[in-house]
C-alpha atoms as a PDB file:
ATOM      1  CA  UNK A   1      49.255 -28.010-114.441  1.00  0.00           C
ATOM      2  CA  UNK A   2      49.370 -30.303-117.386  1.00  0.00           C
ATOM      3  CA  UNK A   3      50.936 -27.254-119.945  1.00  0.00           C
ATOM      4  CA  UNK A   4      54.133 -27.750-118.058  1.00  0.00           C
ATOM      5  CA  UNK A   5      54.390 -31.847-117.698  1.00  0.00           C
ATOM      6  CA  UNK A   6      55.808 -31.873-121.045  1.00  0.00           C
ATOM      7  CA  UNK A   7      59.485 -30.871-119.414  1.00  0.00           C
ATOM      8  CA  UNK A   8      59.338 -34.672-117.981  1.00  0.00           C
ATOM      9  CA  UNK A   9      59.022 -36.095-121.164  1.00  0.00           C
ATOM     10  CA  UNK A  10      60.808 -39.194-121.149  1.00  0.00           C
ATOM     11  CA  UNK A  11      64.933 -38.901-121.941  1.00  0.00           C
ATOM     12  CA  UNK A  12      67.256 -41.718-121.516  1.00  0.00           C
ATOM     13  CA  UNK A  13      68.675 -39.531-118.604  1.00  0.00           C
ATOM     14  CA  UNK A  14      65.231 -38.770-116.361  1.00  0.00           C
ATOM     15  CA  UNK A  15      63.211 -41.535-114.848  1.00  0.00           C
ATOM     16  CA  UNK A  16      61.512 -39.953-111.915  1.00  0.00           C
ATOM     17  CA  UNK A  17      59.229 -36.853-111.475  1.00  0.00           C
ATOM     18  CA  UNK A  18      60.701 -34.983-108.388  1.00  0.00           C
ATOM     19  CA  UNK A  19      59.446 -33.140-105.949  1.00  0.00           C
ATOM     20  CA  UNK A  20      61.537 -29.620-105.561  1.00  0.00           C
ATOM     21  CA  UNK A  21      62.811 -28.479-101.969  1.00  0.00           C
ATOM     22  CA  UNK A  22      59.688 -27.345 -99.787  1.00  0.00           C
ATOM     23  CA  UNK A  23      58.490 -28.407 -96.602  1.00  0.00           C
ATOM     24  CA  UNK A  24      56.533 -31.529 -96.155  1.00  0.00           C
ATOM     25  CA  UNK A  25      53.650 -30.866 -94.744  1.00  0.00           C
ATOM     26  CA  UNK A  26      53.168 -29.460 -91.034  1.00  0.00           C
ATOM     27  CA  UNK A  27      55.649 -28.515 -88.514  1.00  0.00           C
ATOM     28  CA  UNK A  28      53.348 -27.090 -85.979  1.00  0.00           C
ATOM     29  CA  UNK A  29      49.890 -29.226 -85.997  1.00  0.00           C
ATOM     30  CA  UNK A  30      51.591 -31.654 -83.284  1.00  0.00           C
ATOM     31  CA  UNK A  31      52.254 -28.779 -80.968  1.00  0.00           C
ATOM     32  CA  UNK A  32      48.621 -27.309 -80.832  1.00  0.00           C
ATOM     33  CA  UNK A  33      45.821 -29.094 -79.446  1.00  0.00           C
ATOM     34  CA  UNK A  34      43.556 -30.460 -82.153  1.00  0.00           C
ATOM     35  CA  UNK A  35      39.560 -31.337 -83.051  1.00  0.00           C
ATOM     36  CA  UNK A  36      37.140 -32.044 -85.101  1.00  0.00           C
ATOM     37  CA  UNK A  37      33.689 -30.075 -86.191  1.00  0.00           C
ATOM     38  CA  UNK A  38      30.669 -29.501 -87.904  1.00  0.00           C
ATOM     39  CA  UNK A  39      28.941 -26.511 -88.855  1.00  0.00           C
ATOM     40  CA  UNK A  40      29.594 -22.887 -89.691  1.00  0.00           C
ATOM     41  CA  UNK A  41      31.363 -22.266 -86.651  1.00  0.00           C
ATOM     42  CA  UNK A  42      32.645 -24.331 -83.027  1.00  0.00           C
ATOM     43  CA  UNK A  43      33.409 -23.407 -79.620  1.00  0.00           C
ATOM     44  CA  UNK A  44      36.375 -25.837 -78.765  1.00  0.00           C
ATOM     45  CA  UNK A  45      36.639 -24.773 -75.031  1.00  0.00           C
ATOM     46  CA  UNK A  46      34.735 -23.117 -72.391  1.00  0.00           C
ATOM     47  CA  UNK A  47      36.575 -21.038 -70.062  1.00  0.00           C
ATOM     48  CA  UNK A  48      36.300 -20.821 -66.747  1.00  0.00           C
ATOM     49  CA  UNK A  49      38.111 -18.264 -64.425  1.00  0.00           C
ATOM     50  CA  UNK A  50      40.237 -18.312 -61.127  1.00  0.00           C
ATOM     51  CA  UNK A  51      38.498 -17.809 -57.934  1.00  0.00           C
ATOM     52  CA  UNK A  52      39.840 -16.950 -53.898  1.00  0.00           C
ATOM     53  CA  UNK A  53      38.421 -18.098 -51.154  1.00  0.00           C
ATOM     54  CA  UNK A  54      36.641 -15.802 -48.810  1.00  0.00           C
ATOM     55  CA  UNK A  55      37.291 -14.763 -45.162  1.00  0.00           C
ATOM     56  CA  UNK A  56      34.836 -15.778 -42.940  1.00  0.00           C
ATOM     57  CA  UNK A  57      33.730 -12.520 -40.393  1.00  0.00           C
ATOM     58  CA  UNK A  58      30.544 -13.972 -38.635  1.00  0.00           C
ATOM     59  CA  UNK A  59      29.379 -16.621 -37.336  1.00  0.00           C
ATOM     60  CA  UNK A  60      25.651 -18.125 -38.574  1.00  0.00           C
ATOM     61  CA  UNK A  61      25.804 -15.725 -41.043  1.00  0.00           C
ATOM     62  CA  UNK A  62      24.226 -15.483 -44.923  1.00  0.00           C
ATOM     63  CA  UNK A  63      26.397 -17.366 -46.763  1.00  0.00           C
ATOM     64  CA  UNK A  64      27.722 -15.410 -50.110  1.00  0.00           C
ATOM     65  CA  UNK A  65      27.968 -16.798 -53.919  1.00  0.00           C
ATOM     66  CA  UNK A  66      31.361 -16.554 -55.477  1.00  0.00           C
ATOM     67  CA  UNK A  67      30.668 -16.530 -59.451  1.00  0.00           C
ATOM     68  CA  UNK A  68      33.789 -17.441 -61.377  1.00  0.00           C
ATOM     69  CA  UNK A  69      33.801 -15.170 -64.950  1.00  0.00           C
ATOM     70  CA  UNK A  70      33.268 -17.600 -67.287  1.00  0.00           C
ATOM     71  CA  UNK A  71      34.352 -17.169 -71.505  1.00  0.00           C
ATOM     72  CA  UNK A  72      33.380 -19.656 -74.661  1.00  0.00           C
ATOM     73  CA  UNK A  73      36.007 -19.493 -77.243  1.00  0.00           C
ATOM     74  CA  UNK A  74      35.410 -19.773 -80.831  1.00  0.00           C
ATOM     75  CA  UNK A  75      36.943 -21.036 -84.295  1.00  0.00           C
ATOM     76  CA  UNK A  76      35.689 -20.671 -87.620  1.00  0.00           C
ATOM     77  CA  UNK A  77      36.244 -22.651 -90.878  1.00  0.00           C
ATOM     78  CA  UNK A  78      37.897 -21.622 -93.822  1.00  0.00           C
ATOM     79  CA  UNK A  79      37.782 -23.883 -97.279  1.00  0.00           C
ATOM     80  CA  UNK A  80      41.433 -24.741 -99.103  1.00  0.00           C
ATOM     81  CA  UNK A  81      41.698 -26.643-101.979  1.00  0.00           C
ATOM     82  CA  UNK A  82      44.287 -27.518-104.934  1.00  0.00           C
ATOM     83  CA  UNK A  83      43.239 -29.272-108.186  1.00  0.00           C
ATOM     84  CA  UNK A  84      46.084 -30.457-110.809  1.00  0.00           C
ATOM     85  CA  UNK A  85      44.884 -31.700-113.849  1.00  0.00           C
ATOM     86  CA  UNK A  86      47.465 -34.372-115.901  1.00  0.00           C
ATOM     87  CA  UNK A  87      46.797 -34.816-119.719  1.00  0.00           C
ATOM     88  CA  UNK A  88      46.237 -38.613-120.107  1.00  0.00           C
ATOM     89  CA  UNK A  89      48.343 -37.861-123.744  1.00  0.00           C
ATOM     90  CA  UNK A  90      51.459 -36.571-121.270  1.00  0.00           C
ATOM     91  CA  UNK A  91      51.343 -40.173-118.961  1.00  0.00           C
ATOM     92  CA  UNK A  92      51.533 -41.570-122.399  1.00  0.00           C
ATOM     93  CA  UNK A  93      54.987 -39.759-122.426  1.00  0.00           C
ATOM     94  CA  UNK A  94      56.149 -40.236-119.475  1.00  0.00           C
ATOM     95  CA  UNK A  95      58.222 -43.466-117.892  1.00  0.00           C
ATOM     96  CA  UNK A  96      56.492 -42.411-114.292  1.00  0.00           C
ATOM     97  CA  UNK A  97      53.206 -42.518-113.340  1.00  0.00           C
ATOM     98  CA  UNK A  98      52.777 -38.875-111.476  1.00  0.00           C
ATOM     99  CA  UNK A  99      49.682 -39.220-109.945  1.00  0.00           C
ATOM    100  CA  UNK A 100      50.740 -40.248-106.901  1.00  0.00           C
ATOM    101  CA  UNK A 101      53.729 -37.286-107.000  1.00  0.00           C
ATOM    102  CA  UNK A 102      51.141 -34.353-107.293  1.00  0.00           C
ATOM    103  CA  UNK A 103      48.947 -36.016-104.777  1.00  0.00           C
ATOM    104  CA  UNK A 104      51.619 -36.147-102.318  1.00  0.00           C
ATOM    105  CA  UNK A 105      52.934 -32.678-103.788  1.00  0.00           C
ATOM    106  CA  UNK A 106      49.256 -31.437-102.621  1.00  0.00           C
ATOM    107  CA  UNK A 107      48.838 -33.293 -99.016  1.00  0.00           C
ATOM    108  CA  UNK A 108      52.775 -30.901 -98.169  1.00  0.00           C
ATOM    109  CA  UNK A 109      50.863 -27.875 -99.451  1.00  0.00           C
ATOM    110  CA  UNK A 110      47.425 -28.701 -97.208  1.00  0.00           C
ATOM    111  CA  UNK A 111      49.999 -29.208 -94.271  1.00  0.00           C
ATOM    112  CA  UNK A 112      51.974 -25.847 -94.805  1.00  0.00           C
ATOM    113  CA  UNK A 113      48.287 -24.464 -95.128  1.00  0.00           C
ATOM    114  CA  UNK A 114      47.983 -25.714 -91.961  1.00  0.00           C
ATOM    115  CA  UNK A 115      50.654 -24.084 -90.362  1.00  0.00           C
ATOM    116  CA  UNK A 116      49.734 -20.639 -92.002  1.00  0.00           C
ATOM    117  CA  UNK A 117      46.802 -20.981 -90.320  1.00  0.00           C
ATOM    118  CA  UNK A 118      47.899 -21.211 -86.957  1.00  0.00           C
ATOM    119  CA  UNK A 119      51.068 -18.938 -87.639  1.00  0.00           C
ATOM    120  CA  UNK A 120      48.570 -16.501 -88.373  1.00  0.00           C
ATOM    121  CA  UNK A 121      46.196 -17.048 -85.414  1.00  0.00           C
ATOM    122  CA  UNK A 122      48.752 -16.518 -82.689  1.00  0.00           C
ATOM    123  CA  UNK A 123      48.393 -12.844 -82.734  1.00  0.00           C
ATOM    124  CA  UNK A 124      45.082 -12.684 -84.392  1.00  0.00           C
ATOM    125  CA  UNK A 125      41.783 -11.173 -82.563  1.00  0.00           C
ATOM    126  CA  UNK A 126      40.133 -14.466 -81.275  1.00  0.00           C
ATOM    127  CA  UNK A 127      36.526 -15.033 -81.230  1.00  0.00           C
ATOM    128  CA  UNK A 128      34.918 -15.576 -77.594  1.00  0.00           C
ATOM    129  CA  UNK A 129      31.103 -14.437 -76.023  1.00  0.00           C
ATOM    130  CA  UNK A 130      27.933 -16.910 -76.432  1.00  0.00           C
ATOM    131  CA  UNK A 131      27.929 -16.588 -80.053  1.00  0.00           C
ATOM    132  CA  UNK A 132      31.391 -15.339 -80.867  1.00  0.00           C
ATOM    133  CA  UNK A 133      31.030 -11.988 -81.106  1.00  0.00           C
ATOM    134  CA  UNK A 134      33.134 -10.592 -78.830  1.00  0.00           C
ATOM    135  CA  UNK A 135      36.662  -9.665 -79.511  1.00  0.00           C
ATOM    136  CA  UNK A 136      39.451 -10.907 -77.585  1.00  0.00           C
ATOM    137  CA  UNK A 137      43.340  -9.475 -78.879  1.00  0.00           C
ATOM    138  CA  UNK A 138      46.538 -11.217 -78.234  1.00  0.00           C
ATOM    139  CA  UNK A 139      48.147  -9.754 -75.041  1.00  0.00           C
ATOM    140  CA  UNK A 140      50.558  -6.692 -75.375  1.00  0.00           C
ATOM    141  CA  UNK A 141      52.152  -7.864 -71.969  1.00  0.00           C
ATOM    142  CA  UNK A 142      53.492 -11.558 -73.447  1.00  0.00           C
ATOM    143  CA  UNK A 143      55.573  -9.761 -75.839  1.00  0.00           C
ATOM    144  CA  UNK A 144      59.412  -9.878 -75.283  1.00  0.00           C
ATOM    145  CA  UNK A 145      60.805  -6.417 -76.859  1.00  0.00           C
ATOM    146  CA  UNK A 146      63.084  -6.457 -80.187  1.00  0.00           C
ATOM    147  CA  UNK A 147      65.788  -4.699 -78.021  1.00  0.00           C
ATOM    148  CA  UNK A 148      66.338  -7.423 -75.056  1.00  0.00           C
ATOM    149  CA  UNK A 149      69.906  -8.712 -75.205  1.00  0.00           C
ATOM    150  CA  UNK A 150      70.972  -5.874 -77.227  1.00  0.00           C
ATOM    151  CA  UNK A 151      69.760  -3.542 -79.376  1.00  0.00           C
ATOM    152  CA  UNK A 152      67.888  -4.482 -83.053  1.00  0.00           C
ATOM    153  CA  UNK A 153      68.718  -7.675 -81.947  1.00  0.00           C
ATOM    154  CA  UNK A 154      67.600 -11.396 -83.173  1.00  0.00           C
ATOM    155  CA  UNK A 155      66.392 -14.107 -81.052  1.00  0.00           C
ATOM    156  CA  UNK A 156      69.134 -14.454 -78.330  1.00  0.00           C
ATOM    157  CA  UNK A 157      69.327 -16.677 -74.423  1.00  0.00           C
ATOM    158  CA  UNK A 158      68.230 -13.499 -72.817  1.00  0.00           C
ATOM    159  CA  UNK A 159      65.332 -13.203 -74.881  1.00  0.00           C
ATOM    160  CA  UNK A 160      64.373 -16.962 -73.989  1.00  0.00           C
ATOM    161  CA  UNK A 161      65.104 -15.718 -70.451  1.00  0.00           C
ATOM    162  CA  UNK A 162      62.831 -13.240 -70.341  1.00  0.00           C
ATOM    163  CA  UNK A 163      59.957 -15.439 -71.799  1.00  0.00           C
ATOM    164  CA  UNK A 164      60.857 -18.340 -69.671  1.00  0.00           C
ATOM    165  CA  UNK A 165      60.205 -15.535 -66.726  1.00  0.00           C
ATOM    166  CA  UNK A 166      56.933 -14.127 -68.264  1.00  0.00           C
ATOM    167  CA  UNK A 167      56.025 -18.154 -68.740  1.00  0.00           C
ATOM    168  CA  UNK A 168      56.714 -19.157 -65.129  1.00  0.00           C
ATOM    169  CA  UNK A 169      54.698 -15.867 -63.870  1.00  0.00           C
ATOM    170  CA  UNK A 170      51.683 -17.484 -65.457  1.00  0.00           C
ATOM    171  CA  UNK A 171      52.067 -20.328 -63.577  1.00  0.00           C
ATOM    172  CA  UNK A 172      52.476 -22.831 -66.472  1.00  0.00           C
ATOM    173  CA  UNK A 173      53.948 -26.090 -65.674  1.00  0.00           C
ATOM    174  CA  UNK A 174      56.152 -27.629 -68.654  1.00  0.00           C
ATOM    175  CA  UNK A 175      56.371 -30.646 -66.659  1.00  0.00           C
ATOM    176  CA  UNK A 176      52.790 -30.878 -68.034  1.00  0.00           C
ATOM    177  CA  UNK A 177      51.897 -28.276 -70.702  1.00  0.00           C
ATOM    178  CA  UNK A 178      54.686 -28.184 -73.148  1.00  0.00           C
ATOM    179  CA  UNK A 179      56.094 -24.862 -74.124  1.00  0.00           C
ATOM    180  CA  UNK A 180      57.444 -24.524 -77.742  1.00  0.00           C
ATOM    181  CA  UNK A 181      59.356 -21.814 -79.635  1.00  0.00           C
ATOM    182  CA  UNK A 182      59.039 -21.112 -83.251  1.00  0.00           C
ATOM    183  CA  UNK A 183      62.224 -21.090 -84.545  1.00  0.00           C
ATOM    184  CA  UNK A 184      63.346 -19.900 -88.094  1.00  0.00           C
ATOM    185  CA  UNK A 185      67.277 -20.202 -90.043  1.00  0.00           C
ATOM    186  CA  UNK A 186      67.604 -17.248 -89.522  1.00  0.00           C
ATOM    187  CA  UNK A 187      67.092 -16.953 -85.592  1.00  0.00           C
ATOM    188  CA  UNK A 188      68.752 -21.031 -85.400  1.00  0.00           C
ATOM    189  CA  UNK A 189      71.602 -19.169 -86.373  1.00  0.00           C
ATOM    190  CA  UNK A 190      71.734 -16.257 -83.836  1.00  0.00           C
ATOM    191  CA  UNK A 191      70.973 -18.633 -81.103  1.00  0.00           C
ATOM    192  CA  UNK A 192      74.192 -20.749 -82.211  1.00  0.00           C
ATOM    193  CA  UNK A 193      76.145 -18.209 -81.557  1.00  0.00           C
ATOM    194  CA  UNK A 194      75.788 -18.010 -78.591  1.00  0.00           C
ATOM    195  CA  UNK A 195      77.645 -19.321 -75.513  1.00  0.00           C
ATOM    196  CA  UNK A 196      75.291 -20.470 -73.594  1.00  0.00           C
ATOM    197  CA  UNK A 197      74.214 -22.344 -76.857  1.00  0.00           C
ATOM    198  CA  UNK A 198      77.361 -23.786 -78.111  1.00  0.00           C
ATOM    199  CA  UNK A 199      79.035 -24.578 -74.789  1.00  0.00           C
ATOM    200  CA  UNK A 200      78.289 -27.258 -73.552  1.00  0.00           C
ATOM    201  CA  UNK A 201      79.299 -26.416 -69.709  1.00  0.00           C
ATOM    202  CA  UNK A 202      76.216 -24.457 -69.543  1.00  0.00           C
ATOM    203  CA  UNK A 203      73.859 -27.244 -70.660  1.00  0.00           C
ATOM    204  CA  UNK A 204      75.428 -30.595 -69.288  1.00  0.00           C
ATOM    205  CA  UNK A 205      76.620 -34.056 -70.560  1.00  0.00           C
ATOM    206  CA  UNK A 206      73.100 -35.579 -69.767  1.00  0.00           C
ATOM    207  CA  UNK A 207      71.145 -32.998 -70.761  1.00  0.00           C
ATOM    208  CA  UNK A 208      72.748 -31.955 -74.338  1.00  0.00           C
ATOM    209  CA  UNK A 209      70.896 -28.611 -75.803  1.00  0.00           C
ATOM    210  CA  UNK A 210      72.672 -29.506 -79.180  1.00  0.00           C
ATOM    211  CA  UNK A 211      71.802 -32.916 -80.781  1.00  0.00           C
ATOM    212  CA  UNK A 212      73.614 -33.740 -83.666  1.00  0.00           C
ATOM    213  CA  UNK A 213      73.981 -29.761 -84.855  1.00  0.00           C
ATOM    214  CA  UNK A 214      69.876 -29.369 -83.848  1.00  0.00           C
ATOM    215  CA  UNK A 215      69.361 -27.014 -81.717  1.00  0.00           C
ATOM    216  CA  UNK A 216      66.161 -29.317 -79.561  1.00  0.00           C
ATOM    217  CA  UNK A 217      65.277 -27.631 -76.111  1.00  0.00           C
ATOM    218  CA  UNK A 218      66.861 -24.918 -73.857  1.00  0.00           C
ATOM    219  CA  UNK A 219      65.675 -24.018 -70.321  1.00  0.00           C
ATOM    220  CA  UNK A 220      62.550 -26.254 -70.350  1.00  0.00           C
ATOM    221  CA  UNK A 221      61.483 -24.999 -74.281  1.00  0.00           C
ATOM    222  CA  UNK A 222      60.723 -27.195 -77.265  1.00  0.00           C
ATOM    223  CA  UNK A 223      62.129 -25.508 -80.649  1.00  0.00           C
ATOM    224  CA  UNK A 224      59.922 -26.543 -83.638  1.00  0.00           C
ATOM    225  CA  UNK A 225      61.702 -25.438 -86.845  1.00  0.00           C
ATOM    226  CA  UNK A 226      59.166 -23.523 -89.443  1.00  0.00           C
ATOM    227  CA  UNK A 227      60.670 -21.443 -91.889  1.00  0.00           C
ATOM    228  CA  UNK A 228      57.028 -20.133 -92.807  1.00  0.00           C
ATOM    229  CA  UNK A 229      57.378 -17.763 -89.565  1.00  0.00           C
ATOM    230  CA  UNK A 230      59.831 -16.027 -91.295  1.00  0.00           C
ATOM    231  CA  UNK A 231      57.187 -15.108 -93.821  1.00  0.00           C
ATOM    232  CA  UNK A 232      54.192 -15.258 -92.293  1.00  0.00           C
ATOM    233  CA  UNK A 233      55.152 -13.462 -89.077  1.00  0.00           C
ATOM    234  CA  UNK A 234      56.604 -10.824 -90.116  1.00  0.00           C
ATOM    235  CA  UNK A 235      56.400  -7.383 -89.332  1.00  0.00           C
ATOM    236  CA  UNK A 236      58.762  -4.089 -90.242  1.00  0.00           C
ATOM    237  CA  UNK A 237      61.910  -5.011 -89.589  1.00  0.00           C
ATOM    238  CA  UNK A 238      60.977  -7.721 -87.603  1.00  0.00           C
ATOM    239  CA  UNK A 239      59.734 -11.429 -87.201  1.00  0.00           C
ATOM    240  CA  UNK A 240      57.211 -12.502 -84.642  1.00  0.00           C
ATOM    241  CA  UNK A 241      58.719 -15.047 -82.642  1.00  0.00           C
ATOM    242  CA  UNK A 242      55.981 -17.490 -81.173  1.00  0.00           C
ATOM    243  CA  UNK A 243      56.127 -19.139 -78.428  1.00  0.00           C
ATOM    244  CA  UNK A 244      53.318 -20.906 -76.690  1.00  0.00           C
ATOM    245  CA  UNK A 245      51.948 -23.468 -74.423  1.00  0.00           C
ATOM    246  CA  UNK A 246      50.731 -26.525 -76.090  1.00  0.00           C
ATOM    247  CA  UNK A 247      47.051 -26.133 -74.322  1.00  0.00           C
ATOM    248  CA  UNK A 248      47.344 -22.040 -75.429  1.00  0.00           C
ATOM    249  CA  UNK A 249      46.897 -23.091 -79.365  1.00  0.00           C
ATOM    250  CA  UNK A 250      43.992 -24.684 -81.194  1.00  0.00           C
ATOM    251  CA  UNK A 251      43.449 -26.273 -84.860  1.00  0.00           C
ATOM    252  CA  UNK A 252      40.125 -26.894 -86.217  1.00  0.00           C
ATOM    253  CA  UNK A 253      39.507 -29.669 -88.604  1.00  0.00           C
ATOM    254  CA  UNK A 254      36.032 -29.652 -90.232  1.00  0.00           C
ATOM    255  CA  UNK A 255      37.953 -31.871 -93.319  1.00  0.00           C
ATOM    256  CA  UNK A 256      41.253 -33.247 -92.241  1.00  0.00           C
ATOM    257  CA  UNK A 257      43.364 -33.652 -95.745  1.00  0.00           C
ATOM    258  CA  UNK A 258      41.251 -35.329 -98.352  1.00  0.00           C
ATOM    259  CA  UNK A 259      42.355 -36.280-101.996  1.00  0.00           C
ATOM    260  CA  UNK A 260      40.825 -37.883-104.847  1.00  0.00           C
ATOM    261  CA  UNK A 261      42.210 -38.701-108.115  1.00  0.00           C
ATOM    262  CA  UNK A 262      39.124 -38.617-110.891  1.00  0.00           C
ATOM    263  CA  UNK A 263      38.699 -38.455-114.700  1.00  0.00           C
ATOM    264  CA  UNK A 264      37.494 -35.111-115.687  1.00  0.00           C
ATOM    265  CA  UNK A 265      35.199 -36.022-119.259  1.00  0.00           C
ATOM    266  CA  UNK A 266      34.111 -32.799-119.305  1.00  0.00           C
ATOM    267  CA  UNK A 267      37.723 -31.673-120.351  1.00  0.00           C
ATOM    268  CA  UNK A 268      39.137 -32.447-123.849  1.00  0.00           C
ATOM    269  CA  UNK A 269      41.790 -35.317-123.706  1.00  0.00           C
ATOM    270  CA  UNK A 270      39.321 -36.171-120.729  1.00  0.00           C
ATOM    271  CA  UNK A 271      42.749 -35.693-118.079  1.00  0.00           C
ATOM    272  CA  UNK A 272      42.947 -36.765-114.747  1.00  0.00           C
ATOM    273  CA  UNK A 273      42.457 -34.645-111.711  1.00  0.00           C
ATOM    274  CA  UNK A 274      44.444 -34.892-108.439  1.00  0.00           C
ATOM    275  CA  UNK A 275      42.449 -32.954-105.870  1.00  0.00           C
ATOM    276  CA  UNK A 276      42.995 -32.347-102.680  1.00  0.00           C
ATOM    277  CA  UNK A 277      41.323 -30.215-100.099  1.00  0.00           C
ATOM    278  CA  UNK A 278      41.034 -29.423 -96.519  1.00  0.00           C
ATOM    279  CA  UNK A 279      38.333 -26.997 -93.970  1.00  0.00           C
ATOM    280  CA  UNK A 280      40.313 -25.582 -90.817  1.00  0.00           C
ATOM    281  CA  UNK A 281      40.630 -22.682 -88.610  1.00  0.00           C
ATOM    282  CA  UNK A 282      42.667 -21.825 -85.789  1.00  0.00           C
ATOM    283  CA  UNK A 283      42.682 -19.662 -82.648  1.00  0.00           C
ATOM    284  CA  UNK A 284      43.962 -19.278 -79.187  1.00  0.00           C
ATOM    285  CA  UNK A 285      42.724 -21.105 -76.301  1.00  0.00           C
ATOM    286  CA  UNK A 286      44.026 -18.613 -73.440  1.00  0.00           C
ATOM    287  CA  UNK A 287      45.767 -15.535 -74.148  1.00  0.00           C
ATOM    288  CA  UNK A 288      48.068 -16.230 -71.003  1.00  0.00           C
ATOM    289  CA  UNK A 289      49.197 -19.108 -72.508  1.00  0.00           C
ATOM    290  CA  UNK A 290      51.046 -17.620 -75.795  1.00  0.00           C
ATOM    291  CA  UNK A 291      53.967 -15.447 -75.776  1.00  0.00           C
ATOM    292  CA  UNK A 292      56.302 -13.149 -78.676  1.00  0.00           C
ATOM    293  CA  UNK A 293      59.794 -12.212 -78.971  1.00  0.00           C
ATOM    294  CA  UNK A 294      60.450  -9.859 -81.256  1.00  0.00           C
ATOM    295  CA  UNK A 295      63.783 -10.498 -83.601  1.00  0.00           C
ATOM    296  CA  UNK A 296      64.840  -7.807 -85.309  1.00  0.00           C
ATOM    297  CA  UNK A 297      65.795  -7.956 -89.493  1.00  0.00           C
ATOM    298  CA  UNK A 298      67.874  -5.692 -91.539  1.00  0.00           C
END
């Protein structure tokens, strides 16, 4: 807001207006599947369920119908937006022009939106029936215990194990859906710790699960490094791990980022306004396809 620009009043010493530590936008939007809508609500997939074939018993006889269940999933929009007005008196102050600074401040904060959104949707009630009024919870089975690999434990190999196991029972390829973890400081540095982590006789020369210090992929799973899980996952003394197939996940755009930078005359000073807004919603696509571990905090 424009009551605080006057700290970047120009000194011999300060040039630049600077953007403070945050993340830059989103971590996660490239790891869900993603489209565009109109209206107050969209069905981005319908579902269609498994079927067996049938034993034949007679010859000549009436042949049967075999009806696969079928589902509609839905996702529902939800407005964002951030104005930030700039006195046209402070730019007269200032060596820097910081329009283009809060704009860019804004588009980080529509991307972390963003990946609220879909932190949040992981274990939220989904939407599904002809209309969406059905409810359709996350699935108790997916969910790796706290306890696994020791007890009040973080996020450790045999926890990754034990997903990798409940992931393969689905029968989901990662050849062809990718799998990703959510992965926090916090957890980044349990997993370091451990062998199986760290050595590297357990992952291979070709292969490498470290790169450079970054912890990148173990047994077939993509980490993604979000420090909003830590926040927005969390329950008592614990954070919701995520883990999920790429096709599992959805994100709605109805307005993808949009800014504007206008003159607001009906203000005194008539300032400048940096706006930016955005109209998304997330869900899940197929409750088989997205998995927790629970890590346990003190």
């Amino acid at each position: 807001m424009s009551v605080n620009l006057p700290t970047h009043y120009v000194r011999e010493y300060s040039t630049n207006v600077q953007l403070l530590l945050q993340q830059k936008g989103s971590k996660l939007r490239g790891a869900v599947t993603v489209g565009s809508y109109v209206g107050d609500q969209a069905s981005p997939v319908d579902q269609i369920d498994s079927v067996e074939m049938q034993q034949v018993t007679t010859r000549f006889g009436a042949m049967p119908r075999i009806d696969a269940a079928t589902a509609r999933r839905w996702v529902f929009p939800t407005d964002y937006d951030l104005p930030q007005l700039i006195d046209k008196f402070d730019k007269l102050r200032m060596l820097t022009d910081p329009e283009s600074q809060y704009v860019q401040n804004a588009v980080f904060a529509a991307g972390r939106k963003m990946d609220n959104v879909i932190i949040t949707a992981f274990q939220a009630t989904a939407k599904t029936g002809v209309a969406g009024a059905s409810n359709t919870s996350f699935t108790a089975g997916n969910e790796v215990d706290v306890a696994v690999g020791g007890s009040n434990s973080r996020l450790n190999v045999q926890k990754l194990h034990s997903v990798k196991e409940l992931i393969r029972s689905k029968h989901i390829d990662p050849d062809e859906d990718p799998i990703y973890v959510g992965l926090t400081a916090k957890d980044e540095s349990a997993l370091l710790k451990e062998i199986q982590i760290s050595n590297r006789d357990y992952s291979g020369a070709d292969m490498p699960v470290l790169r450079e210090g970054k912890l990148e992929r173990f047994l077939g799973m993509n980490f993604i490094y979000c420090e909003l899980i830590e926040s927005v996952a969390t329950g008592t003394n614990e954070v919701n791990v995520p883990v999920w197939a790429k096709s599992g996940m959805h994100l709605g755009l109805w307005n993808d980022v949009q800014t504007s930078i206008s003159k607001r005359n009906d203000l005194q000073g008539e300032p400048w306004q940096a706006y930016v807004y955005i109209t998304i919603g997330a869900t899940r696509l197929d409750e088989e396809k997205v998995f927790n571990i629970e890590s346990y905090r003190a």
